[in-house]
Protein backbone atom coordinates (compact mmCIF):
# COMPACT_ATOMS: atom_id res chain seq x y z
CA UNK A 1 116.91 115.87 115.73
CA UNK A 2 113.42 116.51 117.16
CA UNK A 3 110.69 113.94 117.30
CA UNK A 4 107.04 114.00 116.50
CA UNK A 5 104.03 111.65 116.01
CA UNK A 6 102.00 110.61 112.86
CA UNK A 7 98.70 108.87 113.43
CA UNK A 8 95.49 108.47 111.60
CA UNK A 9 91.57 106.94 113.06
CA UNK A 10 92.33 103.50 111.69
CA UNK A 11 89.39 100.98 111.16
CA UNK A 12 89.62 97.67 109.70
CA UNK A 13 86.17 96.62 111.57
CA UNK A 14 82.61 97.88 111.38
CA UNK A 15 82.04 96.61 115.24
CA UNK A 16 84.56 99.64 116.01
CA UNK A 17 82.93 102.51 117.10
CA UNK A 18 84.42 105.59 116.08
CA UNK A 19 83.92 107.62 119.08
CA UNK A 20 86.41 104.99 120.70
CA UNK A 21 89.08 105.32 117.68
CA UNK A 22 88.92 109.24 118.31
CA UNK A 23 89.56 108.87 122.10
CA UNK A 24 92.40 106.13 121.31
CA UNK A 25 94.05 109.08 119.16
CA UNK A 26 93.87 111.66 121.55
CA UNK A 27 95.57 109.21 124.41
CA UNK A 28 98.29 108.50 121.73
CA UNK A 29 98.73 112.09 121.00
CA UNK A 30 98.50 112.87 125.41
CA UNK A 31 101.25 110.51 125.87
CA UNK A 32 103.32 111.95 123.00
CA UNK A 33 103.24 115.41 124.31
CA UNK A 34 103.64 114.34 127.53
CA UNK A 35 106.65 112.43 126.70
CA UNK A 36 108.46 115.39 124.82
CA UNK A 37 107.58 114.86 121.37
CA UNK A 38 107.77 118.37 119.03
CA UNK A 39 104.57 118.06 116.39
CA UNK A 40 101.55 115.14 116.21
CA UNK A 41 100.71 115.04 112.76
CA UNK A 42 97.78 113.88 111.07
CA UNK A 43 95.98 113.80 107.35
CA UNK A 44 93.88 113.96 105.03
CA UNK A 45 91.59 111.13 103.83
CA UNK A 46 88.43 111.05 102.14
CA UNK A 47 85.62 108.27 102.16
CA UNK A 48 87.79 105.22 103.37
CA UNK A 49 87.43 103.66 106.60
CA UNK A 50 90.89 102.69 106.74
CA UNK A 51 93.11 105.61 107.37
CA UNK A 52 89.73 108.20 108.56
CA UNK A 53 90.37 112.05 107.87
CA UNK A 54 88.29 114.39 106.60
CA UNK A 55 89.37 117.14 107.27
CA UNK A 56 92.96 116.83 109.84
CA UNK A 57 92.15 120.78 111.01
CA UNK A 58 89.09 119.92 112.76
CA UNK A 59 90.95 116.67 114.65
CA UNK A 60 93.62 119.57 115.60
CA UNK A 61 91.17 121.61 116.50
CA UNK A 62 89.39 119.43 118.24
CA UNK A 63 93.15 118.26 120.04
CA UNK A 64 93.63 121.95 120.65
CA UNK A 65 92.00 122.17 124.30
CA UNK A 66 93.28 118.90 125.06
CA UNK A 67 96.68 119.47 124.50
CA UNK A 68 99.03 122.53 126.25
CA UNK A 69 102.56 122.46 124.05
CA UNK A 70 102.79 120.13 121.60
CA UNK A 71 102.37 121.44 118.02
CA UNK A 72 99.68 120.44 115.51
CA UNK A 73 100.64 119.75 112.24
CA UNK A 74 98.65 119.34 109.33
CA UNK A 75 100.44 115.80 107.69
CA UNK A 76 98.63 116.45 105.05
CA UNK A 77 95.91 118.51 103.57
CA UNK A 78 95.72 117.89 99.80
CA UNK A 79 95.86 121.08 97.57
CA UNK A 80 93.15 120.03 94.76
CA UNK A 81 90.56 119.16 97.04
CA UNK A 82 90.20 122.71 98.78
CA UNK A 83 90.16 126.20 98.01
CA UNK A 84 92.67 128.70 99.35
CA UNK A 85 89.93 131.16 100.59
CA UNK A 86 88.66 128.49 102.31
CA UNK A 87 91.82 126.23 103.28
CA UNK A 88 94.15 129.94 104.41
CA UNK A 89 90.93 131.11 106.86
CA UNK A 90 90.36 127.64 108.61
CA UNK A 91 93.93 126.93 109.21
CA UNK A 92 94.28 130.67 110.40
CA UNK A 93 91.88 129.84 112.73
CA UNK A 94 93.25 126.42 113.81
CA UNK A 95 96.16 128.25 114.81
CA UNK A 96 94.08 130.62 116.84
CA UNK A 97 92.58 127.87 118.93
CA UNK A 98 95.89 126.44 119.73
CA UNK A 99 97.39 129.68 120.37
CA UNK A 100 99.78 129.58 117.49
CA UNK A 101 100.90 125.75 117.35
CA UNK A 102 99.54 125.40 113.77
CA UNK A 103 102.19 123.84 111.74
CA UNK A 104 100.99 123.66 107.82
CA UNK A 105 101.28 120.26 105.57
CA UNK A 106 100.29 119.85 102.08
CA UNK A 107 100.48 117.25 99.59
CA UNK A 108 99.77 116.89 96.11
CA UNK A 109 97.45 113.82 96.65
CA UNK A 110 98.33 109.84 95.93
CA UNK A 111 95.32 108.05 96.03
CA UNK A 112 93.45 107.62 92.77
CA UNK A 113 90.27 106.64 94.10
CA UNK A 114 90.15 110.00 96.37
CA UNK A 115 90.34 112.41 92.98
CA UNK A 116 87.55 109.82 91.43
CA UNK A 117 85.85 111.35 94.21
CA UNK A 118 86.73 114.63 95.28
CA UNK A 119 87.90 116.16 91.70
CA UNK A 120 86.09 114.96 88.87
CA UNK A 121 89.15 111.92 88.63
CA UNK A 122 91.48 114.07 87.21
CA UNK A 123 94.88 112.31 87.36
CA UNK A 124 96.27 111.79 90.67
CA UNK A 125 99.74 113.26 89.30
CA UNK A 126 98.18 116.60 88.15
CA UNK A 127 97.56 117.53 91.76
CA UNK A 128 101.27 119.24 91.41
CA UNK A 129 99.69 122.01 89.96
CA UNK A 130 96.99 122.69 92.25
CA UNK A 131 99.68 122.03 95.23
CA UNK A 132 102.38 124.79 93.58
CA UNK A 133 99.79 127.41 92.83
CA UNK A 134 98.07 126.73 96.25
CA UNK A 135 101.44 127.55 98.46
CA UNK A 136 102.57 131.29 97.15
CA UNK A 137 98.84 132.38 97.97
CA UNK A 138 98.80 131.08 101.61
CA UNK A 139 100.64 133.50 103.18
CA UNK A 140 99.72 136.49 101.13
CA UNK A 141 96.09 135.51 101.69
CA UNK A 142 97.47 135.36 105.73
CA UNK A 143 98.77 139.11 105.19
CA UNK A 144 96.11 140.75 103.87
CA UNK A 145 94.39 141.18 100.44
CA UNK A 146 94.86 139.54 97.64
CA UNK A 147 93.11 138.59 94.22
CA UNK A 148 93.90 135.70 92.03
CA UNK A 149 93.82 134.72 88.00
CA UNK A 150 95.25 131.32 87.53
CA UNK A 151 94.57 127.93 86.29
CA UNK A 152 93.06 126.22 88.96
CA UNK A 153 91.48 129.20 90.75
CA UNK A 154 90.24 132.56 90.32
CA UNK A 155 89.55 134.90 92.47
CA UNK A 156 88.65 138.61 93.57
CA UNK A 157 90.11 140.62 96.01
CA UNK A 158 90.21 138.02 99.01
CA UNK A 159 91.44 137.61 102.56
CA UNK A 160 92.23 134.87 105.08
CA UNK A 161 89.60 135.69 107.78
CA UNK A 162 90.74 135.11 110.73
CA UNK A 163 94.29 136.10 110.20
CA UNK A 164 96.64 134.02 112.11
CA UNK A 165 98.25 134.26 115.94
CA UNK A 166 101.91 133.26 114.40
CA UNK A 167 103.63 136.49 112.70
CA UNK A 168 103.08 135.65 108.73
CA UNK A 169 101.19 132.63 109.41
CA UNK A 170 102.43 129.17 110.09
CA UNK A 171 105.21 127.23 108.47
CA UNK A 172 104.40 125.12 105.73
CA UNK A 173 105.41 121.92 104.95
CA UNK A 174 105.72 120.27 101.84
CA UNK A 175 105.40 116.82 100.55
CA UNK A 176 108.45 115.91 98.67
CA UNK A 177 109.69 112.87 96.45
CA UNK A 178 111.34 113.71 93.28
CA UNK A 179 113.65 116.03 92.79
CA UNK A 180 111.24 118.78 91.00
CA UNK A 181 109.42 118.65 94.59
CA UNK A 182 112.48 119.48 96.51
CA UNK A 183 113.39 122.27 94.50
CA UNK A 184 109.83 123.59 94.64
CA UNK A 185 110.10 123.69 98.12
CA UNK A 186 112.72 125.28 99.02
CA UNK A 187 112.64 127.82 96.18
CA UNK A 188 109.57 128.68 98.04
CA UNK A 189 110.82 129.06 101.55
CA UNK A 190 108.77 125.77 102.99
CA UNK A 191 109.45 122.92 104.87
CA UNK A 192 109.96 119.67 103.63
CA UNK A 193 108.53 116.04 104.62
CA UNK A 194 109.64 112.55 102.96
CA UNK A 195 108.53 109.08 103.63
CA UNK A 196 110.24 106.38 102.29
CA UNK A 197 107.53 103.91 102.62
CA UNK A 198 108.25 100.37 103.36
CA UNK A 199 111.91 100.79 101.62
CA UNK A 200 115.31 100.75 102.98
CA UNK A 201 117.44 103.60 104.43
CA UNK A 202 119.20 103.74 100.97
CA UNK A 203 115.99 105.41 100.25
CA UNK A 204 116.31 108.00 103.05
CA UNK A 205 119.64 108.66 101.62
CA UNK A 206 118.21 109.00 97.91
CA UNK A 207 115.77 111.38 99.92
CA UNK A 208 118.18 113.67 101.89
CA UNK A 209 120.54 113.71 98.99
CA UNK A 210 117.93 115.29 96.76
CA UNK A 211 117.44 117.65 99.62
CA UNK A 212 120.73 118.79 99.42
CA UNK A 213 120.98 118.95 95.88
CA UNK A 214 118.10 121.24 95.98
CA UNK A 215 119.37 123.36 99.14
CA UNK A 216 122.66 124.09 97.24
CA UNK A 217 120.23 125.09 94.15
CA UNK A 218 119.22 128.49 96.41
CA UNK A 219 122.05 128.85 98.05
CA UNK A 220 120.59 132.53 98.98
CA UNK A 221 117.99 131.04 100.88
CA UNK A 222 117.65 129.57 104.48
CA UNK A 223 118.05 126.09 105.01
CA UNK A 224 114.41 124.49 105.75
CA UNK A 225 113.34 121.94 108.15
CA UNK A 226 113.19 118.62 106.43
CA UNK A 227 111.48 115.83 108.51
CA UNK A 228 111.34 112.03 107.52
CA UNK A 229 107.84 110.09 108.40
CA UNK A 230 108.86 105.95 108.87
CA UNK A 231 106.63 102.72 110.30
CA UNK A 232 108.18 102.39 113.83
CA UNK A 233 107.68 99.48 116.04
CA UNK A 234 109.73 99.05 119.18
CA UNK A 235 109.53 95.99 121.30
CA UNK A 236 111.24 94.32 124.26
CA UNK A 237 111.22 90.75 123.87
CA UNK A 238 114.03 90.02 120.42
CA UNK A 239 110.93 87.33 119.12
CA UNK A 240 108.18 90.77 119.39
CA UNK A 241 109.40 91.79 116.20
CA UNK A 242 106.91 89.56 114.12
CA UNK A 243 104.31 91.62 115.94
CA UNK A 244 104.53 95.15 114.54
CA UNK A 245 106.10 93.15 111.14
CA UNK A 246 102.51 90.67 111.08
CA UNK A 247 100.95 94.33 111.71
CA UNK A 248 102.43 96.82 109.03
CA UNK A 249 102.22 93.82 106.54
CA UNK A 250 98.66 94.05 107.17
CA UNK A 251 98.20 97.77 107.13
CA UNK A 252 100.31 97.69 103.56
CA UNK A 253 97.50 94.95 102.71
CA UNK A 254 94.47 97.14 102.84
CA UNK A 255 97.17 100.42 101.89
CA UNK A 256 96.83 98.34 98.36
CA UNK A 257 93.59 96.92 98.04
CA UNK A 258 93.05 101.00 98.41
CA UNK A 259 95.68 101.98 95.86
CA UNK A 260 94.54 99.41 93.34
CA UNK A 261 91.20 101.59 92.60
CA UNK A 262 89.84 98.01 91.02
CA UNK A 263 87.34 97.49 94.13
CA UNK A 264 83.58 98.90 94.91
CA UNK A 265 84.50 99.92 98.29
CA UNK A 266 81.29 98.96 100.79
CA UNK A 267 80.07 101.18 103.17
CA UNK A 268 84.19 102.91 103.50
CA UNK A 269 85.43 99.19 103.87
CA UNK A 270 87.99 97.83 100.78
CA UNK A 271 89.40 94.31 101.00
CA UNK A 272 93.35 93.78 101.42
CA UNK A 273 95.21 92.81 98.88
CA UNK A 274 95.37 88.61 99.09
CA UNK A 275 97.87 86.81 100.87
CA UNK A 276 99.48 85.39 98.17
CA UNK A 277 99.75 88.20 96.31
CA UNK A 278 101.42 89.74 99.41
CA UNK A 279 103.52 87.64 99.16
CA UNK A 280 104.90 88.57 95.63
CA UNK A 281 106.22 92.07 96.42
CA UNK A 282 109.64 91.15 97.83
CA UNK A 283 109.71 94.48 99.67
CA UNK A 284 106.87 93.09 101.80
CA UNK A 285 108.48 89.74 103.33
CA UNK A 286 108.44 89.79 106.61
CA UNK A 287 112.36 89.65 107.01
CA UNK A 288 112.91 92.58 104.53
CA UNK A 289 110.35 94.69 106.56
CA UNK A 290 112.40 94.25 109.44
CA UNK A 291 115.67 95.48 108.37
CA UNK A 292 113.87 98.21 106.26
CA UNK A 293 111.51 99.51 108.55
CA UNK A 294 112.25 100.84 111.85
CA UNK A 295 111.40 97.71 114.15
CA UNK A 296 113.23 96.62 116.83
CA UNK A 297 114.31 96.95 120.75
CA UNK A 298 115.34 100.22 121.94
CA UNK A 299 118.85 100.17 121.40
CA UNK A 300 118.49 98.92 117.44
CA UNK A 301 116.18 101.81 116.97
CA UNK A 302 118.46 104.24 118.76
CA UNK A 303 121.23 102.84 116.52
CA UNK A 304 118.86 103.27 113.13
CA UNK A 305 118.52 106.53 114.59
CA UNK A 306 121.53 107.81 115.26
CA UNK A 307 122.38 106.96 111.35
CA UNK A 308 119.29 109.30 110.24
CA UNK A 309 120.45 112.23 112.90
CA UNK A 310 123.82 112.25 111.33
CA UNK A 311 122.48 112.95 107.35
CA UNK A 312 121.43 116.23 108.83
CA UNK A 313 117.35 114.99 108.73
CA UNK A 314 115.74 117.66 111.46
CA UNK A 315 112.59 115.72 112.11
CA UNK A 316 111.95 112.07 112.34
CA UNK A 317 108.37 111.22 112.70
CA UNK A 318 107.03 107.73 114.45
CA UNK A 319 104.36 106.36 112.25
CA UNK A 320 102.19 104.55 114.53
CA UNK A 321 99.58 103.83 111.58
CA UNK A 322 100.00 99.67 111.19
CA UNK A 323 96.69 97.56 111.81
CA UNK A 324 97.74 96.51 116.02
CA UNK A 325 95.22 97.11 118.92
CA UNK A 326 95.39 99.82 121.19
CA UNK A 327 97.41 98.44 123.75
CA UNK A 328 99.70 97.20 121.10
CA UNK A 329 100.50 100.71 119.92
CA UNK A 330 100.41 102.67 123.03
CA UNK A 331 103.57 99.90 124.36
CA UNK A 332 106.18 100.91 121.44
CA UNK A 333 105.29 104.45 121.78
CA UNK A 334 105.78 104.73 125.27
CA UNK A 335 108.69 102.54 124.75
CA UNK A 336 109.99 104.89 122.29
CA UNK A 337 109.58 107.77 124.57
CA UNK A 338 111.01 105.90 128.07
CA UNK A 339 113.90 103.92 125.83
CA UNK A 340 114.75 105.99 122.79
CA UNK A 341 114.18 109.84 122.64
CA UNK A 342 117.00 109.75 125.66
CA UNK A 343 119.67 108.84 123.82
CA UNK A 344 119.13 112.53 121.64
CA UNK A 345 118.92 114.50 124.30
């Protein structure tokens, strides 16, 4: 099981320049490469202060110089809002300035208030469509020519310009929940990524087992990647927990004041949801959170871990995305590195 990094420019603060969130995320993504990890991944967000991404190719190609090996995955770009001209030729040349480290994400979309303002507020749901007519044309797009007739987009005879440095383009990834999306994916030779969320590891079972059901669907094809994106928070001290608990309770705060779509957001910033009404989703306790997320000294994560390696998940990602300072996140990270990542060696 390989490891890799998922981060976003998180602001809760107007007082916070940006400039210093950017160079926060490239020391984050310096110590992860430094420290072995596979892939940093990082996505796509549109007018909200709190997870900032507006386009993840030009962070990883902005990462590209900075970085020698690690890889630089798109986690993810979302299908309606781009074109696949547009979306095949940029990545193409992404993977060009990072000498072929390019690895390809894409998502259907979740939040409502990002289609109320990057597609006419169609219906969050319906960006399935775009997302599954959007993947077969990436990589002939990468190969060569290619013109297009269908629902979403039409197009003459049409090229990815630059082509890219990895042979037939780079993987791609797919966003996966129900079953329909597992099947899609690997009927289509891509990659698959999951994220429970703030559930329990029944869910990553739920998850793998609908990878499985879908692997043994195309038996004739080869088994994909499938890599699992979780909150992780490791600490030293047995009372520390509270800290990255306190932390991703906030983050899932402002994560629904967002997915609510009942605010006027000011100036990128939305208000969390209210304390008390927190405090009504049992999921979100603070003693569920830590036994469902993965929070806890180095030899409970190892032993969380371990259970995830042996369900046959390839990837498991470290979500470092959960409202803490700087300092705060760089500690269980490098913890993670120095404490964990050993034990799968």
């Amino acid at each position: 099981m390989k490891f890799s990094l998922f981060l976003q420019m998180e602001r809760y603060s107007a007082d916070k320049p940006h400039k210093e969130l950017l160079d926060e995320l490239t020391e984050l993504v310096q110590i992860a490469e430094a420290g072995g990890m596979e892939t940093v991944w990082i996505g796509e967000h549109h007018s909200m202060e709190f997870t900032i991404g507006p386009n993840p190719l030009s962070f990883l190609a902005y990462l590209a110089p900075l970085t020698q090996s690690i890889r630089l995955g798109l986690g993810t770009v979302i299908a309606p809002f781009w074109h696949p001209v547009k979306l095949a030729s940029e990545a193409a040349l992404v993977d060009l300035m990072s000498n072929g480290r390019l690895e390809f994400g894409i998502a259907r979309g979740a939040y409502q208030c990002e289609f109320d303002r990057m597609a006419g507020g169609i219906p969050a749901k319906s960006g399935a469509g775009h997302l599954r007519e959007m993947v077969p044309l990436l990589p002939k797009l990468w190969q060569g020519d290619t013109a297009h007739d269908g629902e979403h987009w039409q197009f003459p005879v049409s090229t990815s310009v630059p082509k890219p440095q990895q042979s037939g383009g780079p993987d791609i990834w797919v966003a996966a929940r129900e079953q329909e999306s597992h099947d899609y994916a690997v009927a289509n030779d891509c990659n698959l990524m999951v994220t429970p969320l703030f559930k329990s590891d029944e869910e990553v079972g739920a998850l793998m087992d609908k990878f499985y059901t879908a692997c043994s669907k195309y038996p004739e094809k080869p088994k994909p990647k499938i890599m699992c994106l979780r909150h992780t928070f490791v600490h030293e001290a047995e009372e520390d927990w509270r800290i990255g608990v306190d932390g991703i309770r906030n983050w899932y705060a402002h994560f629904q004041g967002w997915a609510k779509n009942d605010q006027i957001p000011q100036n990128g910033f939305c208000q969390p949801i209210p304390e008390a009404e927190l405090d009504q989703v049992e999921a979100l306790q603070p003693e569920i959170l830590r036994k469902n997320l993965v929070i806890g000294m180095p030899d409970q994560i190892i032993e969380r871990l371990k259970y995830y390696e042996s369900t046959g998940l390839t990837e498991y990602s470290f979500w470092s995305d959960n409202s803490l300072s700087h300092e705060e996140k760089k500690k269980s990270l490098q913890l993670f590195i120095d404490k964990v990542m050993p034990a799968f060696k």
